[in-house]
N, C-alpha and C. Protein backbone atom coordinates (compact mmCIF):
# COMPACT_ATOMS: atom_id res chain seq x y z
N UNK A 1 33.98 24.98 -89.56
CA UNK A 1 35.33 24.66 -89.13
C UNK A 1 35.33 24.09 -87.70
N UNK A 2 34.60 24.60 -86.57
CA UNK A 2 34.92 24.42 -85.21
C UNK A 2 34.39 23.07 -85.57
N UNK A 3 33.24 22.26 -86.12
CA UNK A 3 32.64 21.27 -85.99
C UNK A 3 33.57 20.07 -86.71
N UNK A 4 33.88 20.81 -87.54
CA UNK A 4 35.09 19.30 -87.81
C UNK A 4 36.57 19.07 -87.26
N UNK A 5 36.76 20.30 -86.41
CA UNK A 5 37.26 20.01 -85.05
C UNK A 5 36.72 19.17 -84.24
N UNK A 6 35.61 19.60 -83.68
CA UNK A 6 34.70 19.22 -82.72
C UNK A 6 35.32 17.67 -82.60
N UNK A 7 34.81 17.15 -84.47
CA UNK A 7 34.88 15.81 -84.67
C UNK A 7 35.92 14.83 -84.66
N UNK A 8 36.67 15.43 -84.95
CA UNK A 8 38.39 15.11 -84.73
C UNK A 8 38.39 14.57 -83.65
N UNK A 9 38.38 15.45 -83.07
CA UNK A 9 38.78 15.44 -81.58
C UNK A 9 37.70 14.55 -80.68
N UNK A 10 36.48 14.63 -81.01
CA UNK A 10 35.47 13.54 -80.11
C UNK A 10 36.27 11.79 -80.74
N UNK A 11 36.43 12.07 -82.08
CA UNK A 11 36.88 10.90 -83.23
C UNK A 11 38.26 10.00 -82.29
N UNK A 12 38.76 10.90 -81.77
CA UNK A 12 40.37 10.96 -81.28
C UNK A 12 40.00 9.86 -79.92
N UNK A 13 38.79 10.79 -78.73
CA UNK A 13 39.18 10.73 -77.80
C UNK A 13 38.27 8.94 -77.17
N UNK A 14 37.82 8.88 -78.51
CA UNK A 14 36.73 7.71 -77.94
C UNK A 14 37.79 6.61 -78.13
N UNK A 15 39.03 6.20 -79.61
CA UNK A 15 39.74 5.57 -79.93
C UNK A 15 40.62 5.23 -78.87
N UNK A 16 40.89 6.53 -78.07
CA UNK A 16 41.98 6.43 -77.22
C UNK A 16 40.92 6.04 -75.42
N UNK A 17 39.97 6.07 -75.44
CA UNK A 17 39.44 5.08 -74.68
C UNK A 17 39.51 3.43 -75.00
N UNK A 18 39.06 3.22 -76.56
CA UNK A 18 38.61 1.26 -76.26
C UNK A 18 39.94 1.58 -76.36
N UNK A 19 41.13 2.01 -76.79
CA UNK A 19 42.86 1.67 -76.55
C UNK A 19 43.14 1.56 -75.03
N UNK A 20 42.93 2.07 -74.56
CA UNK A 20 43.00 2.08 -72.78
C UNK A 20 42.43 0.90 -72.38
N UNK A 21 41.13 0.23 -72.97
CA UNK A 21 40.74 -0.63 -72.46
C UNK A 21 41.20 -1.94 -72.72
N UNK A 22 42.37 -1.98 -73.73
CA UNK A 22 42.94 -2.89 -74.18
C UNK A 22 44.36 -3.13 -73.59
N UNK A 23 44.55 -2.25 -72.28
CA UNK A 23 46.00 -2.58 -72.05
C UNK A 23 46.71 -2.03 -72.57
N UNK A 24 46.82 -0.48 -72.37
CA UNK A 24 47.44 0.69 -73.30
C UNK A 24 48.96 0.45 -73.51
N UNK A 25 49.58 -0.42 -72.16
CA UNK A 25 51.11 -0.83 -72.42
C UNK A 25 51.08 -2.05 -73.04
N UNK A 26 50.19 -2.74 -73.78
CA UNK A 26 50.77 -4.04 -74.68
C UNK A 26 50.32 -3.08 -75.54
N UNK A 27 49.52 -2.25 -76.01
CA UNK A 27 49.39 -1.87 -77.59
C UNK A 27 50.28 -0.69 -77.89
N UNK A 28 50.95 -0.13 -77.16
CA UNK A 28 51.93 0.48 -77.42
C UNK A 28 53.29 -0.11 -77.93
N UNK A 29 53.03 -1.23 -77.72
CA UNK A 29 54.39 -2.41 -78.58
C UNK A 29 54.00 -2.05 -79.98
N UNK A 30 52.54 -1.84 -80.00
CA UNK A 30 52.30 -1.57 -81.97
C UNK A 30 51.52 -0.16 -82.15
N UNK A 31 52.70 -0.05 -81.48
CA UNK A 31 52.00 1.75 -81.83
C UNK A 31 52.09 2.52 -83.65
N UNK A 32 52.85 1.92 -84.16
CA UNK A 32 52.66 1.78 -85.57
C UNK A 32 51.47 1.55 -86.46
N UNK A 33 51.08 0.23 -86.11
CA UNK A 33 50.18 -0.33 -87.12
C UNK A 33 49.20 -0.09 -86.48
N UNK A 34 48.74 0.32 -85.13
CA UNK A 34 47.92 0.81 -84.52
C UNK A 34 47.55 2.44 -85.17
N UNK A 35 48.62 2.94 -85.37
CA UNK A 35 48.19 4.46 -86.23
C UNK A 35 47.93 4.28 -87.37
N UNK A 36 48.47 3.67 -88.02
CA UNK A 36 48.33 3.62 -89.59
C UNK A 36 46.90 2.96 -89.82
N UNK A 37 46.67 2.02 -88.97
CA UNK A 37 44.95 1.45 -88.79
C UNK A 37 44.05 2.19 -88.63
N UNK A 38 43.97 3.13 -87.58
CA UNK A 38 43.40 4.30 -87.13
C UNK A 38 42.97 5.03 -88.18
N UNK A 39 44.08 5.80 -88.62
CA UNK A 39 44.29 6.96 -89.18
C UNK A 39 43.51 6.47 -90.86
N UNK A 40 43.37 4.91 -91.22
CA UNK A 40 43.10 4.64 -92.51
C UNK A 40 41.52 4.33 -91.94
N UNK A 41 41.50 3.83 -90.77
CA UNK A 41 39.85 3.75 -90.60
C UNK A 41 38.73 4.39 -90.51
N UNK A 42 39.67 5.83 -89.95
CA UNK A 42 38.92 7.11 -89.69
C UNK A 42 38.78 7.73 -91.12
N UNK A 43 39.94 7.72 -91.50
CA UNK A 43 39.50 7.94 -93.20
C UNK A 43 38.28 7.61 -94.11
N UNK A 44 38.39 6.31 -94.09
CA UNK A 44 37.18 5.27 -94.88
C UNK A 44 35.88 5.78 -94.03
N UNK A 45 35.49 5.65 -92.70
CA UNK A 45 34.52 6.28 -91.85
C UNK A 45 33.62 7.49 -92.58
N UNK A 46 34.51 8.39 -92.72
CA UNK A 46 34.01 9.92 -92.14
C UNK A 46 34.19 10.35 -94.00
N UNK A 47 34.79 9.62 -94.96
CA UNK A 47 35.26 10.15 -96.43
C UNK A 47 33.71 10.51 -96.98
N UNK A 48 33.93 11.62 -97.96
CA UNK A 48 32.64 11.88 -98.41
C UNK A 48 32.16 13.24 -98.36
N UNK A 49 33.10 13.76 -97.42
CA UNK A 49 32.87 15.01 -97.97
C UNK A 49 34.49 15.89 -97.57
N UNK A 50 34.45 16.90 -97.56
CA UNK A 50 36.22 17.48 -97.30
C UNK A 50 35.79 17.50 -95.79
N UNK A 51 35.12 17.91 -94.96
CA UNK A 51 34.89 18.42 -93.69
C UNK A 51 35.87 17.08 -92.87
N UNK A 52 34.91 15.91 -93.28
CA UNK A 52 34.71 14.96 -92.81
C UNK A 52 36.11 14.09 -92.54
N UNK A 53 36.50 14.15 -93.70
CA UNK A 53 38.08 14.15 -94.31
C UNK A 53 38.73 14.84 -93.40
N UNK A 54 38.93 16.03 -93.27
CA UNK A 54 39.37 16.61 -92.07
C UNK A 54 39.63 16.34 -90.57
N UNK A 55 37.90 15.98 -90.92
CA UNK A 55 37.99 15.03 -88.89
C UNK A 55 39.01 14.01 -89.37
N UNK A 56 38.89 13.12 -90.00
CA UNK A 56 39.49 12.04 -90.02
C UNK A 56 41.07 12.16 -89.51
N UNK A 57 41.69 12.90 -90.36
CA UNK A 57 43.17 13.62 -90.07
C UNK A 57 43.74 14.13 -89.23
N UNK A 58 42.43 14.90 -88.73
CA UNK A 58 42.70 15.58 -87.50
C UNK A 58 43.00 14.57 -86.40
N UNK A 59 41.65 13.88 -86.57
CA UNK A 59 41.40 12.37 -85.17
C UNK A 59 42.72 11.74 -85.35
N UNK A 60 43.16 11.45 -86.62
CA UNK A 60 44.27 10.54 -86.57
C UNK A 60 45.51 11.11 -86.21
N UNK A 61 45.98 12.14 -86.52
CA UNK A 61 47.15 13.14 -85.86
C UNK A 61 46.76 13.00 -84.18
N UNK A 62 45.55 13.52 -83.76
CA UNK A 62 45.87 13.02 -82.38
C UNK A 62 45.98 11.85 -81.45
N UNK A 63 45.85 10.78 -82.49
CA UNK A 63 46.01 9.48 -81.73
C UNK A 63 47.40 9.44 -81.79
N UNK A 64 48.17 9.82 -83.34
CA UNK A 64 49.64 9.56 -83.68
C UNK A 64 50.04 9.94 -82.38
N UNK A 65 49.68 11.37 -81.98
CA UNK A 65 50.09 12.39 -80.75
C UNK A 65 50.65 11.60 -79.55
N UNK A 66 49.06 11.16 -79.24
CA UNK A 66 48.83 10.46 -78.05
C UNK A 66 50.08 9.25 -77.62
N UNK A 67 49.79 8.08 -78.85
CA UNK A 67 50.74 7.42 -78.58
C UNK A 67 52.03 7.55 -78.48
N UNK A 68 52.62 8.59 -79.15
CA UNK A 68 54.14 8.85 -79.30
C UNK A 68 54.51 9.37 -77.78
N UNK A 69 53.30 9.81 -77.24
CA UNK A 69 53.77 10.83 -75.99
C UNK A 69 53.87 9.59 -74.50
N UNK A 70 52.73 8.98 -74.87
CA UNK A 70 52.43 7.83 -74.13
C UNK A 70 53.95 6.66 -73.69
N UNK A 71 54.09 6.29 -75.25
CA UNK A 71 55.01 5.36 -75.09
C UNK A 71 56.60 6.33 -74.30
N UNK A 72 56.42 7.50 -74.86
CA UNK A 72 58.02 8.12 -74.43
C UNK A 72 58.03 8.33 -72.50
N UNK A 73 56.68 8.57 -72.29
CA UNK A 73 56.45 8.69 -71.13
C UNK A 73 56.54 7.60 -70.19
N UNK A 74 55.67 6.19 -70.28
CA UNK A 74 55.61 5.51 -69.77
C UNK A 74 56.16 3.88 -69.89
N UNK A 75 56.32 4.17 -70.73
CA UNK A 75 57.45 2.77 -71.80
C UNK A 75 56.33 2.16 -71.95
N UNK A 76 56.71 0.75 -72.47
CA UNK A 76 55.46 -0.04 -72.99
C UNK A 76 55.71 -1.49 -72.43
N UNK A 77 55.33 -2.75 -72.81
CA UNK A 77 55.12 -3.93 -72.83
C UNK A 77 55.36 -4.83 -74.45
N UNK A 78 56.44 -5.44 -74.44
CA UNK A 78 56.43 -6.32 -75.68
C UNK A 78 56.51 -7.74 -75.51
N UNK A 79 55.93 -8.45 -76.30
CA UNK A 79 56.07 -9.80 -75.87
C UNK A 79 57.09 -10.68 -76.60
N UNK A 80 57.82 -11.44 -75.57
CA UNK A 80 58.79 -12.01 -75.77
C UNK A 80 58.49 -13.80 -75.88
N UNK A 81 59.16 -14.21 -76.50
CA UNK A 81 58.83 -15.95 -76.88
C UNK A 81 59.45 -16.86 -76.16
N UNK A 82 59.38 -17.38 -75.28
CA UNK A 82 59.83 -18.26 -75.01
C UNK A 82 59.70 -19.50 -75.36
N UNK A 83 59.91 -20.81 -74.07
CA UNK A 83 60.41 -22.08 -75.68
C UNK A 83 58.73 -22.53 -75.97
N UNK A 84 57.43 -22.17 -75.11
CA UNK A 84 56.29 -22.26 -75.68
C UNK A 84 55.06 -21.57 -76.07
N UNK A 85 55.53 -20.64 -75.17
CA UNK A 85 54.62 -19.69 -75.32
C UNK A 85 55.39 -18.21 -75.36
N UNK A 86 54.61 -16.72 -75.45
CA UNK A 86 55.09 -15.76 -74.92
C UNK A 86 55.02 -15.11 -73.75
N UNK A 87 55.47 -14.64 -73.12
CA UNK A 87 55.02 -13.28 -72.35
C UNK A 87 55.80 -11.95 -72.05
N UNK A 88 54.69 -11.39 -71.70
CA UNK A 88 54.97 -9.91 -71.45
C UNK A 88 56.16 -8.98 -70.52
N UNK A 89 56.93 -8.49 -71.98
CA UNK A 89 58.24 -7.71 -70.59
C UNK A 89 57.65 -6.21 -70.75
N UNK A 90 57.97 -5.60 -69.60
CA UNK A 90 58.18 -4.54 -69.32
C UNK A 90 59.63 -3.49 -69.71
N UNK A 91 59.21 -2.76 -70.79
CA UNK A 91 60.33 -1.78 -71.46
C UNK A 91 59.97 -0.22 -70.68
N UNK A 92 61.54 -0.09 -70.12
CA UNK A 92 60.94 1.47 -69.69
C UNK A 92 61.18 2.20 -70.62
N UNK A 93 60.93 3.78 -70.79
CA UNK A 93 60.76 4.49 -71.42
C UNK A 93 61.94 4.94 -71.64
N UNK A 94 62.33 5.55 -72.49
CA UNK A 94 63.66 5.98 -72.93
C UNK A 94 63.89 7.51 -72.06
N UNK A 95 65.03 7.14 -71.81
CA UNK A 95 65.81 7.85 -71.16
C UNK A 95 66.06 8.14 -69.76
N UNK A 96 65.39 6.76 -68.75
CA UNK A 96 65.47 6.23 -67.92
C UNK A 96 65.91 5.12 -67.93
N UNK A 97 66.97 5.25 -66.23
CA UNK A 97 68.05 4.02 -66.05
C UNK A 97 67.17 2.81 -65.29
């Protein structure tokens, strides 16, 4: 049991590094398909046995975690179109004026 914790959670914390390294406020615009990616990759990864399965769920519940807490905390970045290109606005976090 502790070890497919262990794994979860190592599973969790490496994801939520290369995410950091990507500009944690533009990928929080897709904090959605960013979990649902995750959470199906870690799946396919680790499937094969129940343990493993476990990490997977586990890892992916704490990314869900992460980001939900992230974006409420710090708002995010979405990109907006203009007449040729896009760029990046700054959304604050809810429930700040």
């Amino acid at each position: 049991m502790a070890v497919t914790v262990f794994s979860g959670v190592i599973a969790a914390i490496g994801i939520i590094f290369l995410l950091a390294k990507l500009n944690i406020k533009r990928v929080l615009c897709f904090d959605v398909v960013v979990d649902i990616v995750v959470t199906l990759g870690l799946t396919v990864l680790l499937a094969g046995t129940f343990a493993g399965m476990m990490a997977a769920l586990l890892g992916g519940a704490i990314i869900s975690i992460f980001l939900y807490m992230t974006k409420r905390l710090f708002g995010y970045e979405k990109p907006v179109w203009n007449r040729y290109w896009f760029t990046w606005v700054n959304v604050p976090p809810k429930g700040s004026a």
